[in-house]
C-alpha atoms as a PDB file:
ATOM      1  CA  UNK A   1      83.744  92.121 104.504  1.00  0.00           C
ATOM      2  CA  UNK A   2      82.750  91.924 100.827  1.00  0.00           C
ATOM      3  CA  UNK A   3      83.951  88.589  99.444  1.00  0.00           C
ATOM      4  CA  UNK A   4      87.453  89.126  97.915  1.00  0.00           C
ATOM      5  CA  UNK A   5      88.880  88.094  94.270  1.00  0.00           C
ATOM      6  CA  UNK A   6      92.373  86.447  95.372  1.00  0.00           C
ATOM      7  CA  UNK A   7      95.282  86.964  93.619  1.00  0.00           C
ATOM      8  CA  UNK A   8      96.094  85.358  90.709  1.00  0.00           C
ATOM      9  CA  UNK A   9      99.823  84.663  91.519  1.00  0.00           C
ATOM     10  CA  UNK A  10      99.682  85.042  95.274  1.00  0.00           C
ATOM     11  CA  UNK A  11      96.555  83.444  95.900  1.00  0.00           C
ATOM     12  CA  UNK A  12      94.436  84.427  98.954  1.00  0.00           C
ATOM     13  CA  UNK A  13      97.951  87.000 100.353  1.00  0.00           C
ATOM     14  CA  UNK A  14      95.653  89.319  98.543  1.00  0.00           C
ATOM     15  CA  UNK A  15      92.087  90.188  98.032  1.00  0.00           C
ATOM     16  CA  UNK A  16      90.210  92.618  95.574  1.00  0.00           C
ATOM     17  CA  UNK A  17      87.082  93.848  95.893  1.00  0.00           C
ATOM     18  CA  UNK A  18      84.174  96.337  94.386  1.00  0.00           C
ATOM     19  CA  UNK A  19      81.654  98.173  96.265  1.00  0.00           C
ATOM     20  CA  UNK A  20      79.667 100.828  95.290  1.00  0.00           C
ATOM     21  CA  UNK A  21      82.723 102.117  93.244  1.00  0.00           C
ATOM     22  CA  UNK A  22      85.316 101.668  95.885  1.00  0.00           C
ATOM     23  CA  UNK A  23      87.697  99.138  94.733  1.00  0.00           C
ATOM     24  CA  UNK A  24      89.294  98.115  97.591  1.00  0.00           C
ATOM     25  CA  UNK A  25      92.709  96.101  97.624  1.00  0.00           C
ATOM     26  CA  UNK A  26      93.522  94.258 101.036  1.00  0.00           C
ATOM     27  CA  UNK A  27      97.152  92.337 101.675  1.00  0.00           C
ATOM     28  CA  UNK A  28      95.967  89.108 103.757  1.00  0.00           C
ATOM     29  CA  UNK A  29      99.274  88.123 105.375  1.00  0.00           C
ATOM     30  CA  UNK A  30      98.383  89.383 108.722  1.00  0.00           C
ATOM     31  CA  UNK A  31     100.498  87.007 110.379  1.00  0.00           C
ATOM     32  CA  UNK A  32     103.617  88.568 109.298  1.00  0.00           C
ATOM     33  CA  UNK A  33     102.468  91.759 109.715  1.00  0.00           C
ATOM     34  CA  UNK A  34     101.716  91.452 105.770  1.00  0.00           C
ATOM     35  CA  UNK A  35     105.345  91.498 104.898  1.00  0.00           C
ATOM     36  CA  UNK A  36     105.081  91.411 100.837  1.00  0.00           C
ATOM     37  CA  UNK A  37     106.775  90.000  98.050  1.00  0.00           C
ATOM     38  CA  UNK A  38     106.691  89.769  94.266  1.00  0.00           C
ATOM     39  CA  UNK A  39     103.859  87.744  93.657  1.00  0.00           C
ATOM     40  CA  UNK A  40     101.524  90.092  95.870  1.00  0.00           C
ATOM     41  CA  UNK A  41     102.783  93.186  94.111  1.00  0.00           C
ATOM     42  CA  UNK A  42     102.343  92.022  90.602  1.00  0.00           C
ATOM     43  CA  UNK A  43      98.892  90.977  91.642  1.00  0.00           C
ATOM     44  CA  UNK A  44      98.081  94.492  93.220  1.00  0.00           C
ATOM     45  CA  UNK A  45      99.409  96.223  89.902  1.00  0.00           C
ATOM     46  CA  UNK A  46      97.439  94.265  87.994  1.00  0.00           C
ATOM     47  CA  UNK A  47      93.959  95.826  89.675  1.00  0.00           C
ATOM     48  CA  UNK A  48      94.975  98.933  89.693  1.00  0.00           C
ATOM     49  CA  UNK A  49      95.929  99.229  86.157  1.00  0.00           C
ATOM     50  CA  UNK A  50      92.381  97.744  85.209  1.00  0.00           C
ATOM     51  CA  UNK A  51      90.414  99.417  88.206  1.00  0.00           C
ATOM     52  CA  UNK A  52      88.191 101.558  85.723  1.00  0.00           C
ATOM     53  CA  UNK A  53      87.235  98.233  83.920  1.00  0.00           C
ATOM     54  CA  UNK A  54      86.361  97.124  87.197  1.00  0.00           C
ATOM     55  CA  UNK A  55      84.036  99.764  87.362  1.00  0.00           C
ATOM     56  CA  UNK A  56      85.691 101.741  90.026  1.00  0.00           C
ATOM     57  CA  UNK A  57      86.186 105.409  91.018  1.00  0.00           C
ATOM     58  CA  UNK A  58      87.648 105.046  93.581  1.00  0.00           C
ATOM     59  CA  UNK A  59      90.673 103.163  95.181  1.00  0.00           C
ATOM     60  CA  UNK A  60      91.847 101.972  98.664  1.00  0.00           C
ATOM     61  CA  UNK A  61      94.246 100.192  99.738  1.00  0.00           C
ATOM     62  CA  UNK A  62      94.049  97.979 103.348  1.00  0.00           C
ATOM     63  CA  UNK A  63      95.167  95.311 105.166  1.00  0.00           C
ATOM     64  CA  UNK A  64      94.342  92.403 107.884  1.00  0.00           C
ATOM     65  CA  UNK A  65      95.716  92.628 110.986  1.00  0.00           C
ATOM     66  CA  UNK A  66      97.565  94.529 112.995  1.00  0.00           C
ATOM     67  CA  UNK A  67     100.017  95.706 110.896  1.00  0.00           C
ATOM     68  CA  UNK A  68      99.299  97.254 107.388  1.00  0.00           C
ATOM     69  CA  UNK A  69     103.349  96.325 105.894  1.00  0.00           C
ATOM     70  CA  UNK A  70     106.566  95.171 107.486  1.00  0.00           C
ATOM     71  CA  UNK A  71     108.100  95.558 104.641  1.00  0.00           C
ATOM     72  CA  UNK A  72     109.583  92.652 101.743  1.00  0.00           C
ATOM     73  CA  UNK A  73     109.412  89.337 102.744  1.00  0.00           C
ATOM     74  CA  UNK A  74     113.229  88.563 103.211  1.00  0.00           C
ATOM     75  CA  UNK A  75     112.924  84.905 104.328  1.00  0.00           C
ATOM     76  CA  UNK A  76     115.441  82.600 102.176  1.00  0.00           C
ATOM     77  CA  UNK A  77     118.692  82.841 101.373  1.00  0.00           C
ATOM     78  CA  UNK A  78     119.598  86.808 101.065  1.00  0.00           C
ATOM     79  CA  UNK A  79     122.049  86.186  98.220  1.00  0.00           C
ATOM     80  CA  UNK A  80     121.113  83.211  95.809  1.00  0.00           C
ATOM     81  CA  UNK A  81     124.353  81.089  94.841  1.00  0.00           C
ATOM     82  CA  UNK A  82     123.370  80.697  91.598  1.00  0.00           C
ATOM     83  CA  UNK A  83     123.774  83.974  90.359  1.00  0.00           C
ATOM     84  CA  UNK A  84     123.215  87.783  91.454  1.00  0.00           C
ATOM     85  CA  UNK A  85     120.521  88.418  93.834  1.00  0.00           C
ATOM     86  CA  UNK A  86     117.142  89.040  92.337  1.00  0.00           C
ATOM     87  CA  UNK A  87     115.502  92.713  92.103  1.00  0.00           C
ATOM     88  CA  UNK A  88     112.337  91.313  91.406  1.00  0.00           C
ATOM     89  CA  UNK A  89     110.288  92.437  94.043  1.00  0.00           C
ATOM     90  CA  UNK A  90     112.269  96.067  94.104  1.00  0.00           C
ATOM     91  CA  UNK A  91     110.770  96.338  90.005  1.00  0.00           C
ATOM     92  CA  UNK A  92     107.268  94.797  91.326  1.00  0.00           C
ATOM     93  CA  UNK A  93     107.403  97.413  93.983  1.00  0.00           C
ATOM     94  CA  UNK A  94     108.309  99.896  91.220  1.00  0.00           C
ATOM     95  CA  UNK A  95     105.473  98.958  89.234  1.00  0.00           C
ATOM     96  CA  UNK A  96     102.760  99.047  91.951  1.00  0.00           C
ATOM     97  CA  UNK A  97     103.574 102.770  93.017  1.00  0.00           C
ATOM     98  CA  UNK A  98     103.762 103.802  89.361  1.00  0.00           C
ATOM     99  CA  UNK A  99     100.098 102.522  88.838  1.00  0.00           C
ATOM    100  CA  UNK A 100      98.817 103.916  92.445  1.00  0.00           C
ATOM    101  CA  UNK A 101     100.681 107.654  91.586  1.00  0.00           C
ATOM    102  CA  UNK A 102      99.507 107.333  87.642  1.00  0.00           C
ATOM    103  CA  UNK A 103      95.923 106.485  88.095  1.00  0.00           C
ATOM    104  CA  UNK A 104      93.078 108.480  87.343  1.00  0.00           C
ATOM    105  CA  UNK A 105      91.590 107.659  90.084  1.00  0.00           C
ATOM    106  CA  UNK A 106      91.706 108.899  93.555  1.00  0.00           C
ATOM    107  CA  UNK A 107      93.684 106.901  96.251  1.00  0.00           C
ATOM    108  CA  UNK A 108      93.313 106.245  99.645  1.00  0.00           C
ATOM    109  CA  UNK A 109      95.642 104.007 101.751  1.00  0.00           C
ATOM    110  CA  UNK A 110      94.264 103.220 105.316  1.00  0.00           C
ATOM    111  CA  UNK A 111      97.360 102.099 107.349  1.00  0.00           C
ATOM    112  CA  UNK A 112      95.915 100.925 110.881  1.00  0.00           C
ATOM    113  CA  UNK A 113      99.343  99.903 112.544  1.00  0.00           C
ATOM    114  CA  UNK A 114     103.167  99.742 111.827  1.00  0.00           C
ATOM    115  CA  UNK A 115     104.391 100.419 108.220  1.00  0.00           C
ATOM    116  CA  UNK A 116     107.703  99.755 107.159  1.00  0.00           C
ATOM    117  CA  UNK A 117     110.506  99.362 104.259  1.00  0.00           C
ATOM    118  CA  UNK A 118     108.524  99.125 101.312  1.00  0.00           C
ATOM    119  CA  UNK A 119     105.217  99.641 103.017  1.00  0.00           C
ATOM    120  CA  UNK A 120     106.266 103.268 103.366  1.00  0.00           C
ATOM    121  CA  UNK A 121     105.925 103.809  99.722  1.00  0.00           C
ATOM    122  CA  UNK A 122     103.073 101.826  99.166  1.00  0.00           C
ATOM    123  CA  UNK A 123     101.063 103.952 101.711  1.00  0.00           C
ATOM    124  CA  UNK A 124     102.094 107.159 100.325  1.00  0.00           C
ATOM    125  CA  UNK A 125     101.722 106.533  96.431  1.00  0.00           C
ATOM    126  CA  UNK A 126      98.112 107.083  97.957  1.00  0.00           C
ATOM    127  CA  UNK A 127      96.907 110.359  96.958  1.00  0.00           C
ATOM    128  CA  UNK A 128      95.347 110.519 100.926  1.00  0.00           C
ATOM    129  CA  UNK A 129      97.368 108.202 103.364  1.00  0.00           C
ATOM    130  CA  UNK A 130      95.414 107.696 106.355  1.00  0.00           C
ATOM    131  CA  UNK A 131      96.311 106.589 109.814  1.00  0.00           C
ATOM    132  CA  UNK A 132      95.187 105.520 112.843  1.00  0.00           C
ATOM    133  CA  UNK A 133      96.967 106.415 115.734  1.00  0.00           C
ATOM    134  CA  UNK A 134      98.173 102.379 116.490  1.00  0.00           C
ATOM    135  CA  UNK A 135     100.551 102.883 113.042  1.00  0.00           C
ATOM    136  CA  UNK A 136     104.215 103.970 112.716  1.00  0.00           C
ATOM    137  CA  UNK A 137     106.361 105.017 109.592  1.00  0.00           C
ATOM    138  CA  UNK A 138     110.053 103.635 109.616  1.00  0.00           C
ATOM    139  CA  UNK A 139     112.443 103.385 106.640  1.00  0.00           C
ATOM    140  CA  UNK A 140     114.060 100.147 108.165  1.00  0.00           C
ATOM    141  CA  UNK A 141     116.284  99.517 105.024  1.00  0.00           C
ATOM    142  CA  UNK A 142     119.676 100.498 106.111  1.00  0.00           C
ATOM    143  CA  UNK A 143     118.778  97.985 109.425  1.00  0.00           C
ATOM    144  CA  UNK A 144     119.462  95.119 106.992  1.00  0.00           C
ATOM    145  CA  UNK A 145     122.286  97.013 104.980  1.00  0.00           C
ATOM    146  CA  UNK A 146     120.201  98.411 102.101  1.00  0.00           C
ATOM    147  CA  UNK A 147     118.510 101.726 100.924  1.00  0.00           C
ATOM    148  CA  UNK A 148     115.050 102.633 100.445  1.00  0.00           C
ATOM    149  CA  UNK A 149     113.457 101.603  97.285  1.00  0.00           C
ATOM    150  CA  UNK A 150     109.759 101.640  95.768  1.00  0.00           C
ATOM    151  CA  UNK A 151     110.403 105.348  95.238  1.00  0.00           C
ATOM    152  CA  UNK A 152     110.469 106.199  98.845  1.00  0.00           C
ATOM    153  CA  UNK A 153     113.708 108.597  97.803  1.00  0.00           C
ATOM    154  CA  UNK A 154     111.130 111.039  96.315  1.00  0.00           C
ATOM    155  CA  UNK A 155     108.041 110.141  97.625  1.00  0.00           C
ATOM    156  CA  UNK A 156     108.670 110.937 101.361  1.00  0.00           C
ATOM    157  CA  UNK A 157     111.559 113.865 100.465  1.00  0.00           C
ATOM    158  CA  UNK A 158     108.162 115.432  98.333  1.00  0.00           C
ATOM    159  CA  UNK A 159     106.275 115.086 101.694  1.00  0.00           C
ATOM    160  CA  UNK A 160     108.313 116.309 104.993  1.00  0.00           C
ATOM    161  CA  UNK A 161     112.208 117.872 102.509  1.00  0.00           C
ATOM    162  CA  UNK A 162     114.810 116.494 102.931  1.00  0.00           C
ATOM    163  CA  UNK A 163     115.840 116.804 106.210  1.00  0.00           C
ATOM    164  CA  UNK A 164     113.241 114.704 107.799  1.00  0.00           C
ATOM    165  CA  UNK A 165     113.856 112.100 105.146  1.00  0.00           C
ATOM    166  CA  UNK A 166     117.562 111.622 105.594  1.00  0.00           C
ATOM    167  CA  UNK A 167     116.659 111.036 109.039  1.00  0.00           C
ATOM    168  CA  UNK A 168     113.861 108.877 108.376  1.00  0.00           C
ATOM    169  CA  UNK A 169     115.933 107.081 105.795  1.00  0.00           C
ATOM    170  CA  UNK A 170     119.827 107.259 107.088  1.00  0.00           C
ATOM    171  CA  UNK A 171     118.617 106.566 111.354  1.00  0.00           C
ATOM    172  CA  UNK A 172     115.861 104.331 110.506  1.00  0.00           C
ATOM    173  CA  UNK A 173     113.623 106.007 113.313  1.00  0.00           C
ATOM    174  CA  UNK A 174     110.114 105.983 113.400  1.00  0.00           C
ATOM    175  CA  UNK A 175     107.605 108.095 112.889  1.00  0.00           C
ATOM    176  CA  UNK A 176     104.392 108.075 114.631  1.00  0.00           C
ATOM    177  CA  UNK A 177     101.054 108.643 112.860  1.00  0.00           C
ATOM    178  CA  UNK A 178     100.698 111.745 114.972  1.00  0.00           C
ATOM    179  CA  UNK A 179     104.142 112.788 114.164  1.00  0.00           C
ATOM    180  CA  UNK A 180     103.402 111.875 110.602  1.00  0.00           C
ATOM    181  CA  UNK A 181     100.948 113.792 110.570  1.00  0.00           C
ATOM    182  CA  UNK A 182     102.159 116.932 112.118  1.00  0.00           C
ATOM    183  CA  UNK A 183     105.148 116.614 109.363  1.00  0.00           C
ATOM    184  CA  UNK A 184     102.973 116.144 106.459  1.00  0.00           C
ATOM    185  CA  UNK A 185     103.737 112.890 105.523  1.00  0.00           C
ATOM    186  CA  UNK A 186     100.042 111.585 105.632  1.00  0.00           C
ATOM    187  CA  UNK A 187      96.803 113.807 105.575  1.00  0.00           C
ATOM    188  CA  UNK A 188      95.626 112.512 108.663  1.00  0.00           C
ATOM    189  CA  UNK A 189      95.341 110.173 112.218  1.00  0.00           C
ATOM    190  CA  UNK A 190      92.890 109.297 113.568  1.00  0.00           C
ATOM    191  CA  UNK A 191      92.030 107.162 117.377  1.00  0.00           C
ATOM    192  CA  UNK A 192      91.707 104.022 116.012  1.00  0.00           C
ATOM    193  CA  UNK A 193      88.180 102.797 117.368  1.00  0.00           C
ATOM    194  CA  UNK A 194      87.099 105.992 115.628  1.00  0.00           C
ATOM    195  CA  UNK A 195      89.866 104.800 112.543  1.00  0.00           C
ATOM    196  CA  UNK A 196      87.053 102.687 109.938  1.00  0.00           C
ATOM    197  CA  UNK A 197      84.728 105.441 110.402  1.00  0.00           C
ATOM    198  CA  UNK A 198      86.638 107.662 108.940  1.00  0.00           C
ATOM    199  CA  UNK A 199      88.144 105.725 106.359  1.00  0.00           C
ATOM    200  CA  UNK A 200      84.635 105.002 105.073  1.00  0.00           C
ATOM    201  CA  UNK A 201      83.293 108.364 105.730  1.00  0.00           C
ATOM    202  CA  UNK A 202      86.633 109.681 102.947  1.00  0.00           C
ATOM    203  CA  UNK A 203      86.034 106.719 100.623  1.00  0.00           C
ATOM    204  CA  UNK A 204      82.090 107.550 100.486  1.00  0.00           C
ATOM    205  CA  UNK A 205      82.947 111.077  99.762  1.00  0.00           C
ATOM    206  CA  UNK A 206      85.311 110.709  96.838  1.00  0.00           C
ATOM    207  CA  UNK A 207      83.533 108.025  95.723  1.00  0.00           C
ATOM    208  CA  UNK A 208      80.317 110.603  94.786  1.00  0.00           C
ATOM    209  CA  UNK A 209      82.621 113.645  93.880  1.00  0.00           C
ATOM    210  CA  UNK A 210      83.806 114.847  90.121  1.00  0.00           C
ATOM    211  CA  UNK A 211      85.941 111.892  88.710  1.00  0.00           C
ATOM    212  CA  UNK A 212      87.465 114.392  86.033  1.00  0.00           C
ATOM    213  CA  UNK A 213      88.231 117.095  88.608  1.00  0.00           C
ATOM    214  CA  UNK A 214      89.670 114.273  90.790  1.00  0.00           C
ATOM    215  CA  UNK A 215      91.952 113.280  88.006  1.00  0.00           C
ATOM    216  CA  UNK A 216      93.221 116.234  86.621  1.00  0.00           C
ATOM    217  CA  UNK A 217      93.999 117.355  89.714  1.00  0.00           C
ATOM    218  CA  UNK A 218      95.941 114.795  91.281  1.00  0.00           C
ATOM    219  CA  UNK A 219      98.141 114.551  87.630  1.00  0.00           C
ATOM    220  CA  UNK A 220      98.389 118.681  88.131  1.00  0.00           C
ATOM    221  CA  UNK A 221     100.303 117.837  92.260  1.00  0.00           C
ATOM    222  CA  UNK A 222     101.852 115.123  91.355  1.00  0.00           C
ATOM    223  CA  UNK A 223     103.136 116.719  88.013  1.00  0.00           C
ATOM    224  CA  UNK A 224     104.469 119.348  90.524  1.00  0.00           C
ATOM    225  CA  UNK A 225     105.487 117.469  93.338  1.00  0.00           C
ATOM    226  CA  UNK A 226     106.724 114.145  91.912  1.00  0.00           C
ATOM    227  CA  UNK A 227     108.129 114.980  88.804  1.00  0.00           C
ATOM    228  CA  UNK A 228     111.626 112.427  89.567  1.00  0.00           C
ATOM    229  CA  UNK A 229     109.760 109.773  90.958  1.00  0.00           C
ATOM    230  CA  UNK A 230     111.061 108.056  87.411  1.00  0.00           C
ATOM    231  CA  UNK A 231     114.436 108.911  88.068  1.00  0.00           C
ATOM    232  CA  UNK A 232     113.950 107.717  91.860  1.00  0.00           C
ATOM    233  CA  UNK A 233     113.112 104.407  90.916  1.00  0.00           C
ATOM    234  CA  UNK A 234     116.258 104.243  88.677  1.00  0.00           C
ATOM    235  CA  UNK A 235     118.730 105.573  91.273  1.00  0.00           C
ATOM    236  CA  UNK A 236     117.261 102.956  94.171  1.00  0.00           C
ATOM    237  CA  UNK A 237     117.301  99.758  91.244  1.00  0.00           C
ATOM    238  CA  UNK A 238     120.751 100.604  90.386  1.00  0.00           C
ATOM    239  CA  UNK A 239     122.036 101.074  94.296  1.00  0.00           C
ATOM    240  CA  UNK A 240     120.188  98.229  95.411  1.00  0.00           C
ATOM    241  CA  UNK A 241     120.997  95.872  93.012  1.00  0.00           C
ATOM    242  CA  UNK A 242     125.064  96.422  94.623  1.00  0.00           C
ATOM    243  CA  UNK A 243     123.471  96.533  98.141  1.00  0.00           C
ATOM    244  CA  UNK A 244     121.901  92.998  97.957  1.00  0.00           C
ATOM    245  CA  UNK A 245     124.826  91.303  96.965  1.00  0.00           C
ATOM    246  CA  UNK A 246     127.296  92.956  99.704  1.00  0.00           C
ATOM    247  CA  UNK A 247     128.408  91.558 102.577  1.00  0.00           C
ATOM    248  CA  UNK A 248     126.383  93.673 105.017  1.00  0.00           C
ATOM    249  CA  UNK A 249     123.218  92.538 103.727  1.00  0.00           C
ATOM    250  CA  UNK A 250     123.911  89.252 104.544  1.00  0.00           C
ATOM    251  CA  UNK A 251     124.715  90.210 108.041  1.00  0.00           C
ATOM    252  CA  UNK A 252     121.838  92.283 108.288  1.00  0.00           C
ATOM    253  CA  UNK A 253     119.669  90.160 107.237  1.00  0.00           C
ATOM    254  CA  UNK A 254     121.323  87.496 109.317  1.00  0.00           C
ATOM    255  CA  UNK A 255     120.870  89.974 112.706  1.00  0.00           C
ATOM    256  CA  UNK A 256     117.296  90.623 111.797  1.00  0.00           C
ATOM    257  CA  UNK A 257     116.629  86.912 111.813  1.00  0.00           C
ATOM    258  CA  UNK A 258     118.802  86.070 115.026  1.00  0.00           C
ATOM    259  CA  UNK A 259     117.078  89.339 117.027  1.00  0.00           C
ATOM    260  CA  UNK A 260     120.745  91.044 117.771  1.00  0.00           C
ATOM    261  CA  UNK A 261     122.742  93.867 116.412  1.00  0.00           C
ATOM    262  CA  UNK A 262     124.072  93.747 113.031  1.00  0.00           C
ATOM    263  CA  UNK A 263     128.339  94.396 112.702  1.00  0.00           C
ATOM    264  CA  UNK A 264     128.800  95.838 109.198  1.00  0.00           C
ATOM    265  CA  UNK A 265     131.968  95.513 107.715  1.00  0.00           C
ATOM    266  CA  UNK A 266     131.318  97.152 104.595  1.00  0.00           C
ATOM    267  CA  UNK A 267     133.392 100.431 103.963  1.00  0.00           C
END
C-alpha cells in the first residue's frame, strides 16, 4: 500500500492517499470492523472537498479489514447528562455524503465485507459501489431504537423504491452483495479473491476517461435521481435528534452491548 496521509483529527483511523490520480481514502479501524465517528468523518470530508487540489480524478473509498463499516461508534454513554445528546457525527455523516454525491469527480466505494448503519450511505454516495461477495448491506438503526441517517432515506429508496427500503430500513435485514446487486443497490459483486482486481481494473479505467463527461454526467443522475437528498438529511437530523434522547435508545444501545434482545418501551 501507498504510504497514507493520516487524519488530521482522527489520526492514523484514516489514511489518504494519491496514485496516479486515484485518490484513495481508507478507514483504518479494522478492529471494530471500522465503526466511525466524528473525527473520521470530518477528516474524510475534508479530502474530498480538496481532492482536485490533490491532483486527483478520481476517488475511492476503502477500508482495512474485514469489514468496510459497522456503522457509528456508539461506545460511551448513549445520552450525555449534561445536556441533549450530541448529533455531531449524524451532521459529519451529512457532510461526508454531500461532498462524495457533489463532487466532480467520479466515485468508487469498494466494500469487501459487512456494511452497516451509516456505512450504508457512505458506500452508496459512491457514484459505483462495489462489492465483493464476503459484504452485506443492513440498515441496523432501528436495532438500537433509531432511524437511518447520512441520507440513507433517499439514497437507498433512489436505488431498489421504496418497498425494498422500508424493509431494509423498518426489519433491519440484510442484504447480500449478490442480492444487492440483483436489486440495484450497488453496480456490482464480485468473488472476492477476484474482488482487488476488479476494483483496480474500474479505478484504472475512470481514472484515463473524460473528467468533464464524468462530471456532468454524474450532476445530470444525481440531479434526477437525488434531487431530496437535502431534504433527507433534514428529516433524519430532526427525527434523530428525538430518537437519541428516548428511552429505547438507551435500551438498545444497552442490548447491543450486553449481546441480548432489546425490550422497547417507547410508544
Amino acid at each position: 500500500m501507498t504510504e497514507l496521509t493520516p487524519g488530521t483529527r482522527s489520526g492514523d483511523s484514516v489514511g489518504w492517499a494519491v496514485d496516479h490520480g486515484v485518490l484513495t481514502l481508507w478507514l483504518r479501524r479494522g478492529s471494530v470492523l471500522n465503526a466511525i465517528n466524528t473525527e473520521m468523518l470530518e477528516d474524510l470530508a475534508d479530502v474530498v472537498e480538496q481532492a482536485t487540489e490533490h491532483g486527483a480524478s478520481v476517488i475511492a473509498l476503502r477500508a482495512e479489514g474485514r469489514g468496510f463499516c459497522s456503522g457509528a461508534d456508539i461506545g460511551g454513554d448513549p445520552v450525555p447528562d449534561d445536556g441533549p445528546p450530541k448529533t455531531d457525527t449524524i451532521v459529519a455523516g451529512e457532510r461526508l455524503v454531500r461532498a462524495l454525491t457533489t463532487s466532480p469527480l467520479p466515485v468508487v466505494s469498494a466494500v469487501q465485507g459487512p456494511c452497516a448503519g451509516i456505512g450504508v450511505p457512505l458506500a452508496l454516495a459512491a457514484d459505483l459501489t462495489l462489492a465483493s461477495d464476503q459484504a452485506f448491506f443492513m440498515l441496523a438503526f432501528t436495532k438500537i431504537g433509531l432511524m437511518p441517517d447520512g441520507g440513507a432515506s433517499a439514497l437507498v429508496a433512489a436505488a431498489v423504491g421504496r418497498a425494498t427500503a422500508l424493509r431494509m430500513a423498518l426489519l433491519a435485514e440484510r442484504l447480500t452483495a449478490e442480492e444487492a446487486a440483483a436489486r440495484g443497490l450497488i453496480a456490482s459483486v464480485s468473488r472476492a479473491d477476484a474482488f482487488d482486481a476488479h476494483v483496480n481494473d474500474v479505478l484504472e479505467r475512470l481514472a484515463a476517461g473524460p473528467s468533464v463527461a464524468y462530471a456532468l454526467t454524474k450532476r445530470a443522475v444525481n440531479d434526477a435521481t437525488l434531487g431530496s437528498l437535502d431534504h433527507a438529511f433534514t428529516v433524519e437530523l430532526e427525527g434523530q435528534a428525538g430518537l437519541l434522547a428516548a428511552d429505547d435508545f438507551v435500551e438498545g444501545t444497552a442490548a447491543f452491548r450486553e449481546k441480548r434482545t432489546a425490550v422497547f418501551t417507547d410508544r
